[in-house]
PDB file of N, CA and C in Angstrom:
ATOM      1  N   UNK A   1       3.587 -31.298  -4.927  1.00  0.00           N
ATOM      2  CA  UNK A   1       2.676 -30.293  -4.426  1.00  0.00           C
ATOM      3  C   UNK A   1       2.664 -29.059  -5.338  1.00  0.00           C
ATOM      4  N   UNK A   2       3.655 -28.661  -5.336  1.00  0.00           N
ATOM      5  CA  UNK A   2       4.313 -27.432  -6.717  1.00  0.00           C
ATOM      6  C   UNK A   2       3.008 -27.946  -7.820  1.00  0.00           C
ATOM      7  N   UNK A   3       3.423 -28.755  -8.246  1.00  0.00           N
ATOM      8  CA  UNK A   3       2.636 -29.427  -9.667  1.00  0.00           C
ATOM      9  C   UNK A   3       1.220 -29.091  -9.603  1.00  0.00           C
ATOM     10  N   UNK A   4       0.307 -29.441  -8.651  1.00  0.00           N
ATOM     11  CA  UNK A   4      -0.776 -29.340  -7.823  1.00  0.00           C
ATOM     12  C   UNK A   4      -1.483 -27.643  -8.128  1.00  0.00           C
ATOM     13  N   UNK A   5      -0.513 -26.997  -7.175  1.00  0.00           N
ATOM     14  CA  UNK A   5      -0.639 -25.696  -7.496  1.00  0.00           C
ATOM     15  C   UNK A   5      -0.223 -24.917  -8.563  1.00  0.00           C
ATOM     16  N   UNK A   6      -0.029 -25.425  -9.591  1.00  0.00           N
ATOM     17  CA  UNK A   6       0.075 -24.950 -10.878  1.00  0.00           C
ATOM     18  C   UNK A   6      -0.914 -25.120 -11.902  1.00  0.00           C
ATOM     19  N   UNK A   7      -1.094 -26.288 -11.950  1.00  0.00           N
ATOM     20  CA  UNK A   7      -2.198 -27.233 -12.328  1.00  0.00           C
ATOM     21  C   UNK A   7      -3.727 -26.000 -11.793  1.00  0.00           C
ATOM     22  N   UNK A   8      -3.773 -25.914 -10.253  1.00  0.00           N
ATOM     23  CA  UNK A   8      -5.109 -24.992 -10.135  1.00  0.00           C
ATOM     24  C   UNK A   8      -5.123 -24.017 -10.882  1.00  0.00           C
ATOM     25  N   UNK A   9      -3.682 -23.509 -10.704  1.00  0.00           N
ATOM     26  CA  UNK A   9      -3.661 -21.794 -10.937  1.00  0.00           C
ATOM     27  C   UNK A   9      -3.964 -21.908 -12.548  1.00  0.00           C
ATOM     28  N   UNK A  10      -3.122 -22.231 -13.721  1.00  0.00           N
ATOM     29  CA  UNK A  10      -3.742 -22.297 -15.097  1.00  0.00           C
ATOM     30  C   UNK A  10      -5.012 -22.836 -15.065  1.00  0.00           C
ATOM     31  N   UNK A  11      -5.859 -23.862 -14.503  1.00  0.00           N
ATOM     32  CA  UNK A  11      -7.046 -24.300 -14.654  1.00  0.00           C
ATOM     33  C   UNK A  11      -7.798 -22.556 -14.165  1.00  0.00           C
ATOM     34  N   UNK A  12      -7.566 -22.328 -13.059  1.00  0.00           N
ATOM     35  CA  UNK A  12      -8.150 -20.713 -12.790  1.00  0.00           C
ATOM     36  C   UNK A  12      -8.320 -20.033 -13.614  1.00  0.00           C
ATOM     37  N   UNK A  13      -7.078 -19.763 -14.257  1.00  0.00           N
ATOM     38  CA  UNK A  13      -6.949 -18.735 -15.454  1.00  0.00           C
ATOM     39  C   UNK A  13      -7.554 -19.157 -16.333  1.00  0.00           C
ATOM     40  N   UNK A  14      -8.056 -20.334 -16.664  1.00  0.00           N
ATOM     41  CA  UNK A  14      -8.866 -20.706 -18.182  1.00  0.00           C
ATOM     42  C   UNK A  14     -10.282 -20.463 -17.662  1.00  0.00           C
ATOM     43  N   UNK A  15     -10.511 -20.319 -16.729  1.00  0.00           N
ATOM     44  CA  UNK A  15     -12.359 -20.228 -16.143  1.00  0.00           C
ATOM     45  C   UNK A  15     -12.242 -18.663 -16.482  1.00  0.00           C
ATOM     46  N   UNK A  16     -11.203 -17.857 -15.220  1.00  0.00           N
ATOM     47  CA  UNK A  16     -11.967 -16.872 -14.968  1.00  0.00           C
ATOM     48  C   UNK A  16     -11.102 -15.809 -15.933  1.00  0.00           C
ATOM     49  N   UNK A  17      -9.802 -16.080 -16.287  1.00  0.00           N
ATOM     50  CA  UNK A  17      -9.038 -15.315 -17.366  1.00  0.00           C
ATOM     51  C   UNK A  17      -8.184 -14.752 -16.589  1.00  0.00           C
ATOM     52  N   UNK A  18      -7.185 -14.216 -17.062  1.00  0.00           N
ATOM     53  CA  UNK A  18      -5.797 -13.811 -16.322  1.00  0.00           C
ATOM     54  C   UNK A  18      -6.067 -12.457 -16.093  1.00  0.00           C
ATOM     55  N   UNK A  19      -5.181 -12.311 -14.543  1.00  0.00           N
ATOM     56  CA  UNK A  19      -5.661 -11.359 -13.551  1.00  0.00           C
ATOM     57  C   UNK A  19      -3.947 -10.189 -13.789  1.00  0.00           C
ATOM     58  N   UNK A  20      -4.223  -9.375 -14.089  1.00  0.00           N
ATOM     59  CA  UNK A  20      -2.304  -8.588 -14.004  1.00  0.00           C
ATOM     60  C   UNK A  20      -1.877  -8.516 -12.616  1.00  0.00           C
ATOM     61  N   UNK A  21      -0.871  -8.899 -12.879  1.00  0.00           N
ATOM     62  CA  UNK A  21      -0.272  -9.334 -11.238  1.00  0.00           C
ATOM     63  C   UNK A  21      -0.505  -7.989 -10.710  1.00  0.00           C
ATOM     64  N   UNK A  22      -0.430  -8.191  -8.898  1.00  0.00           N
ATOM     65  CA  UNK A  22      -0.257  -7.019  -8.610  1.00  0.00           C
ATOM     66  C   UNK A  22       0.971  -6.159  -8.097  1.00  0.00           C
ATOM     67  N   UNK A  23       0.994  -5.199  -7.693  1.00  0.00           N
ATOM     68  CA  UNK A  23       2.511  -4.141  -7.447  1.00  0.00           C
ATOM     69  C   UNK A  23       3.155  -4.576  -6.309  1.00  0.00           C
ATOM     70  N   UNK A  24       4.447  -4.732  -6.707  1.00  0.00           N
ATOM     71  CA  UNK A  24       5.970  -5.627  -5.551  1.00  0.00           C
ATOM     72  C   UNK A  24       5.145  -4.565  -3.997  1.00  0.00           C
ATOM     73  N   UNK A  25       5.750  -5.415  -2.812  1.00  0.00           N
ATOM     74  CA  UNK A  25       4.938  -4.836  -1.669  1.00  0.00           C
ATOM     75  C   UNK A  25       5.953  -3.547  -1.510  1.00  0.00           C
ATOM     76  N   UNK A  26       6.826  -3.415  -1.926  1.00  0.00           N
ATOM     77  CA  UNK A  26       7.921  -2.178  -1.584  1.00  0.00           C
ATOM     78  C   UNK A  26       7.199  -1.012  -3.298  1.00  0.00           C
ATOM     79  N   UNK A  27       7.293  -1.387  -3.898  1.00  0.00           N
ATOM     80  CA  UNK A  27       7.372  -0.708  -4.679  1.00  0.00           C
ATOM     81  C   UNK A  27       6.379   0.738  -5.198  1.00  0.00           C
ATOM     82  N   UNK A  28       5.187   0.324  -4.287  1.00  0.00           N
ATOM     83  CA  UNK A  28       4.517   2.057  -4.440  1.00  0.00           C
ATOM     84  C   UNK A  28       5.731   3.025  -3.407  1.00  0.00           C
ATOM     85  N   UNK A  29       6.203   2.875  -2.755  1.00  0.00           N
ATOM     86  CA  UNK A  29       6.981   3.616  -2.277  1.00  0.00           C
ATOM     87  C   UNK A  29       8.767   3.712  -2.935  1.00  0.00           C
ATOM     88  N   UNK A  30       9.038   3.291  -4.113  1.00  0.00           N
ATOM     89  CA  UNK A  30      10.196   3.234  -4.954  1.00  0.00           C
ATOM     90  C   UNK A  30      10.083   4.982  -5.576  1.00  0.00           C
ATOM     91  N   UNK A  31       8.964   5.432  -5.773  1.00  0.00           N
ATOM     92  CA  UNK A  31       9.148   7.076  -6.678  1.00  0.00           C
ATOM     93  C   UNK A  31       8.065   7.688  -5.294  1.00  0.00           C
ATOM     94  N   UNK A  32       8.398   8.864  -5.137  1.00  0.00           N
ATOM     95  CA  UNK A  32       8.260   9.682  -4.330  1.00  0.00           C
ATOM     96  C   UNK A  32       7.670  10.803  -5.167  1.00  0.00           C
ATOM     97  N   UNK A  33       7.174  10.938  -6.651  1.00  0.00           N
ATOM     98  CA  UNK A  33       6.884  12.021  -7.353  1.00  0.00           C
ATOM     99  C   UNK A  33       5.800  12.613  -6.605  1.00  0.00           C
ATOM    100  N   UNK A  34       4.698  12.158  -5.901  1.00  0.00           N
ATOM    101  CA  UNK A  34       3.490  13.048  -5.432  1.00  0.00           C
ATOM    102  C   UNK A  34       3.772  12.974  -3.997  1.00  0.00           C
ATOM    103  N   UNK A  35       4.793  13.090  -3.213  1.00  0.00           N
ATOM    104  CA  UNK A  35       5.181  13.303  -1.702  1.00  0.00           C
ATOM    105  C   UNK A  35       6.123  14.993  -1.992  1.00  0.00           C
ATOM    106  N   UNK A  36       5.058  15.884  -1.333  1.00  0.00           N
ATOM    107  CA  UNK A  36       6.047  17.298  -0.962  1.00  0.00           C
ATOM    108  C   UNK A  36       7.745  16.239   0.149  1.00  0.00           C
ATOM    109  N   UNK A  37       8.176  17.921  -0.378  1.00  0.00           N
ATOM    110  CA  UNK A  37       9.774  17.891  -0.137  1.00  0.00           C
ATOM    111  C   UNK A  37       9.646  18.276   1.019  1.00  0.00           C
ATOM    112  N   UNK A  38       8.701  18.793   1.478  1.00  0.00           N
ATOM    113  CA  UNK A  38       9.043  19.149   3.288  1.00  0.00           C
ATOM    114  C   UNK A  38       8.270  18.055   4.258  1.00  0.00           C
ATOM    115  N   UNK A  39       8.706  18.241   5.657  1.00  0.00           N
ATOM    116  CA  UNK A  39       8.419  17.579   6.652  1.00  0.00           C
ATOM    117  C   UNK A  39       7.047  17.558   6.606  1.00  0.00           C
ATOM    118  N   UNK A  40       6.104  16.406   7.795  1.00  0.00           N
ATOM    119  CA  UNK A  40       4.509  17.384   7.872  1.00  0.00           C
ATOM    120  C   UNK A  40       4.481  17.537   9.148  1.00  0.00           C
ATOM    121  N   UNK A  41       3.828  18.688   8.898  1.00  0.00           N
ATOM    122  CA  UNK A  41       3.812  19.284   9.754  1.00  0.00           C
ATOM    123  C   UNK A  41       2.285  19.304  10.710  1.00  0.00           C
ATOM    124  N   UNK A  42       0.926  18.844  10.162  1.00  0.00           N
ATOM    125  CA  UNK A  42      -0.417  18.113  10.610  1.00  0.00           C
ATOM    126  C   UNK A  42      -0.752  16.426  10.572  1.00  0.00           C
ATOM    127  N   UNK A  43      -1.020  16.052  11.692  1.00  0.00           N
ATOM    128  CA  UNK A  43      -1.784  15.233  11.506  1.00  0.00           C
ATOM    129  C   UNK A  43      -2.087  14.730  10.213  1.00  0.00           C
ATOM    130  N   UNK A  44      -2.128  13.350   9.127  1.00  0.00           N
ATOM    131  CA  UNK A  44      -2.609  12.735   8.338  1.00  0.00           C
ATOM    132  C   UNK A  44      -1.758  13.347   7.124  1.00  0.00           C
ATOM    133  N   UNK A  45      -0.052  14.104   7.517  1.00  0.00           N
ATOM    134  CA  UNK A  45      -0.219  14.537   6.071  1.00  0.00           C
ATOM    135  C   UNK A  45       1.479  13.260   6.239  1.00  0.00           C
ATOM    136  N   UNK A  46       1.964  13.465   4.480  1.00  0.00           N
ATOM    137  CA  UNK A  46       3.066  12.456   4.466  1.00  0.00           C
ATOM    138  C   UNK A  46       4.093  13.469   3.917  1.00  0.00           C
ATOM    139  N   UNK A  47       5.116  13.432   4.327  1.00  0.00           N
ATOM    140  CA  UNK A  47       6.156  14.636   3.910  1.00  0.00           C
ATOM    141  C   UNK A  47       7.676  13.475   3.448  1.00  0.00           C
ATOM    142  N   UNK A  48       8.493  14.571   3.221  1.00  0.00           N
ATOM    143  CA  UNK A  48      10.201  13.667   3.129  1.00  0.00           C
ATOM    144  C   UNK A  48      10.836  14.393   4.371  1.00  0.00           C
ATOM    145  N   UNK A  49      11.551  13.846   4.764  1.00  0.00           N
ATOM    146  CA  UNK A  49      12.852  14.214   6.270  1.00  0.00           C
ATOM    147  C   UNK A  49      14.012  13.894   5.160  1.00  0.00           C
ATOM    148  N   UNK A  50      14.764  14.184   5.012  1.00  0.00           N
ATOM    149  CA  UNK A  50      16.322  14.139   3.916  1.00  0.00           C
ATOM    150  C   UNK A  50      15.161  12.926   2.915  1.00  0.00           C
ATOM    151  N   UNK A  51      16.220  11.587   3.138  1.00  0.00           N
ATOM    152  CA  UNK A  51      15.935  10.315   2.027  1.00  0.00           C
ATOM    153  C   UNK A  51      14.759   9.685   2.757  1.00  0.00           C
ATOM    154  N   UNK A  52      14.167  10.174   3.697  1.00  0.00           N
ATOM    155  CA  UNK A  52      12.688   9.189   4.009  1.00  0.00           C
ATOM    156  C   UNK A  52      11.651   9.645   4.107  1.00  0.00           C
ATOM    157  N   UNK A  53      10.673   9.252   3.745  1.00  0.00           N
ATOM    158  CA  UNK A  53       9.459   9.521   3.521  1.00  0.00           C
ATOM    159  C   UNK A  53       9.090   8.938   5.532  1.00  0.00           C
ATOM    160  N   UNK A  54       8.265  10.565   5.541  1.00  0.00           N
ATOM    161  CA  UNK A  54       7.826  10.220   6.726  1.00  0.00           C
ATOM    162  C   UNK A  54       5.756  10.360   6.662  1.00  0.00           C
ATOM    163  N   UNK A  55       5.085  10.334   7.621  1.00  0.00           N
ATOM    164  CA  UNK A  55       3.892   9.879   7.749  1.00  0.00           C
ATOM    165  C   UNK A  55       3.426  10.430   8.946  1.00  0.00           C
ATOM    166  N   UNK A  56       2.766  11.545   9.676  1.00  0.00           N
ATOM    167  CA  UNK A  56       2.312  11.803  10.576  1.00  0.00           C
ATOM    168  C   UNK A  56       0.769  10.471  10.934  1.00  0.00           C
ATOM    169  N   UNK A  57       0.534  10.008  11.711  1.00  0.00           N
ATOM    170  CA  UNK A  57      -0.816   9.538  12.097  1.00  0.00           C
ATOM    171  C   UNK A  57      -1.879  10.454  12.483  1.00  0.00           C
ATOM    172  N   UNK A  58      -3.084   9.818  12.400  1.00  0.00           N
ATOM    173  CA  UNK A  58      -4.164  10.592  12.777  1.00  0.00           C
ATOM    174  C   UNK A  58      -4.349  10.541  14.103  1.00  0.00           C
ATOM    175  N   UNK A  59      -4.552  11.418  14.893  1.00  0.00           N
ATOM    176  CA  UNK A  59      -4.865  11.484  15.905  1.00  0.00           C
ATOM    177  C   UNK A  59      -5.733  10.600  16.780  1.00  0.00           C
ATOM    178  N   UNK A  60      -5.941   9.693  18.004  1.00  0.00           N
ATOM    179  CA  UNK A  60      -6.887   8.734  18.795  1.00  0.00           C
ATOM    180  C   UNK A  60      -8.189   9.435  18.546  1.00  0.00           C
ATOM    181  N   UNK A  61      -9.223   9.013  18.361  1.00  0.00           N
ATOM    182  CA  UNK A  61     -10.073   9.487  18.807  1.00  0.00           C
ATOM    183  C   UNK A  61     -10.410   9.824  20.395  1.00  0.00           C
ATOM    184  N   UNK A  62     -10.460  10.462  21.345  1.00  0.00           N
ATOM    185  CA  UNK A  62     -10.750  10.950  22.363  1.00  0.00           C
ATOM    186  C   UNK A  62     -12.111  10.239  23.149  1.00  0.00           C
ATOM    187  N   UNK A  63     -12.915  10.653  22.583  1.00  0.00           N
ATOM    188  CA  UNK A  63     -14.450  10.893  23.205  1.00  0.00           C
ATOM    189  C   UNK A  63     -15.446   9.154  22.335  1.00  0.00           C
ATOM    190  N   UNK A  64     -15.830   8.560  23.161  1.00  0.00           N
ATOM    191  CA  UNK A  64     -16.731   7.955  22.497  1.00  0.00           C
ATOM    192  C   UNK A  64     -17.660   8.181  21.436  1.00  0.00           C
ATOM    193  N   UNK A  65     -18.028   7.222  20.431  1.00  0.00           N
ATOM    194  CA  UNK A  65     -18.948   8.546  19.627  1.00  0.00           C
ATOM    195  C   UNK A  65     -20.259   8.644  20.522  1.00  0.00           C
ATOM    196  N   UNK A  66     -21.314   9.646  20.033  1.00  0.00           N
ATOM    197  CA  UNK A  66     -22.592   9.568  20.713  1.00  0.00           C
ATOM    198  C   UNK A  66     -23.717   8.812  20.478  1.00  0.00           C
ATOM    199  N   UNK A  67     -24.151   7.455  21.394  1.00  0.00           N
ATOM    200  CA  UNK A  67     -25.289   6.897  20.806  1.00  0.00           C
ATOM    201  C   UNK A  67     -26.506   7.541  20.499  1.00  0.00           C
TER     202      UNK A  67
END
């Protein structure tokens, strides 16, 4: 089966040309360079607490919208 799916994947790559893999699922969050050093303190913003990166959510929407 392995064989199979190898076999597609290079046949893929000779049609459509090689794709750069994409980024480990942990790893946009490995550097912290564009996260401020403080908590957040609104809705939608992302701050650090000591070693973790924290994430406020956006608020429910409330009200139906208006048809």
């Amino acid at each position: 089966m392995l064989n199979l799916i190898f076999r597609q994947r290079a046949r893929m790559a000779a049609v459509y040309g090689r794709v750069s893999p994409g980024e480990l699922a942990g790893e946009r969050f490995a550097t912290l360079r564009g996260v401020p050093a403080k908590a957040p303190r609104r809705h939608g913003q992302v701050g650090r607490k000591g070693q973790s990166t924290v994430a406020l959510p956006m608020p429910r929407r409330t009200r139906p919208k208006a048809a």
